[in-house]
Protein backbone atom coordinates (compact mmCIF):
# COMPACT_ATOMS: atom_id res chain seq x y z
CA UNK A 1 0.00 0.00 0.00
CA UNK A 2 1.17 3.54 -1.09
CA UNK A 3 1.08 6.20 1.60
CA UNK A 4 2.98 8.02 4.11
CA UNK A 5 4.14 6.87 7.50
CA UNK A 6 3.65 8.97 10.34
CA UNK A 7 5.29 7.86 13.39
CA UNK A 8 3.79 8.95 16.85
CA UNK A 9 5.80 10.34 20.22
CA UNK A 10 6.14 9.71 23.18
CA UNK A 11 5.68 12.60 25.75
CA UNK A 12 9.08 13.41 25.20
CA UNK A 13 8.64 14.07 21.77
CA UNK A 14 10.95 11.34 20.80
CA UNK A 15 9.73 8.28 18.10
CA UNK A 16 10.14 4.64 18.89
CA UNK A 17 13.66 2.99 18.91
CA UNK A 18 14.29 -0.10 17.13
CA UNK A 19 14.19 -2.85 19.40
CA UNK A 20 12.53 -0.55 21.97
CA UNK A 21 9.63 -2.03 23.97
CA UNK A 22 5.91 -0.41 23.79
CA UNK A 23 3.14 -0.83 25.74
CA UNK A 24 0.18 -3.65 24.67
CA UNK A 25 -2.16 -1.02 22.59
CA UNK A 26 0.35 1.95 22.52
CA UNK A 27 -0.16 2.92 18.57
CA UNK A 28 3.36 3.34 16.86
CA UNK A 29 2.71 4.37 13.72
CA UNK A 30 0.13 5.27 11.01
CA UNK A 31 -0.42 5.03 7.43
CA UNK A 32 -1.82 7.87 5.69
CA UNK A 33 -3.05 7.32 1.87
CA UNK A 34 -2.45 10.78 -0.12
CA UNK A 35 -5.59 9.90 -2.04
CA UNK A 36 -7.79 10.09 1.06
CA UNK A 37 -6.42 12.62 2.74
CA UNK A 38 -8.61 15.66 3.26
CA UNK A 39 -7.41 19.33 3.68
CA UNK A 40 -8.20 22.05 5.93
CA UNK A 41 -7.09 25.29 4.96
CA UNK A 42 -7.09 29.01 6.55
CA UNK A 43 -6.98 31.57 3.50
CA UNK A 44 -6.46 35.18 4.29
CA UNK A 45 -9.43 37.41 4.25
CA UNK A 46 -7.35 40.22 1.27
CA UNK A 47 -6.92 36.71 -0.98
CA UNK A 48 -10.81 35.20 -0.39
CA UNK A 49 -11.49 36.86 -3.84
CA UNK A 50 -9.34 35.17 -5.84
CA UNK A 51 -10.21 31.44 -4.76
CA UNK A 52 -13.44 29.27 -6.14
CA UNK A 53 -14.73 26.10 -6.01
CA UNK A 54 -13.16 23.35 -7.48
CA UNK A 55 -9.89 25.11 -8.41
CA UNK A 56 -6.19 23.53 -8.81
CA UNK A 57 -4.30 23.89 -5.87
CA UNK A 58 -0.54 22.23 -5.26
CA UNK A 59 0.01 20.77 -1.20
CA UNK A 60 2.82 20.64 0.31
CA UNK A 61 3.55 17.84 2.75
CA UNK A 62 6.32 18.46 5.60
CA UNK A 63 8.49 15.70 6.81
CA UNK A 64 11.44 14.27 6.64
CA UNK A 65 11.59 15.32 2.90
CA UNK A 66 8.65 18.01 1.78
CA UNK A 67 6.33 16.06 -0.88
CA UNK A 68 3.98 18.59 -3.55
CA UNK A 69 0.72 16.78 -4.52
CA UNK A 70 -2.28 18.58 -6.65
CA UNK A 71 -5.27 18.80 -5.42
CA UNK A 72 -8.61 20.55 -5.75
């Protein structure tokens, strides 16, 4: 399965060593599928004019390395 691997914290902020024990339950990681993944977005009030329904817009992705997808 395509998709992107998230990996969560601890409370330290620190991800899972390898060979590190976790707690029964304790989620490690998660898969998310760029095709399914939804968008919220905050657009300045001076810019609301020039957006519509609908139109082309490019996402970037931060991580490890910054992935651009299209989108509408």
């Amino acid at each position: 399965m395509d998709g992107i691997v998230m990996y969560y914290t601890d409370a330290s902020g620190e991800k899972p060593m390898v060979g590190e024990s976790v707690q029964f339950g304790q989620p490690v990681i998660e898969l998310a599928v760029i095709e399914d993944m939804q968008v919220k977005a905050q657009i300045d009030e001076a810019d609301f004019g020039r957006i519509a329904l609908n139109q082309n817009v490019k996402v970037a992705i931060d991580g490890s390395e910054q992935i651009i997808t299209s989108g509408k």
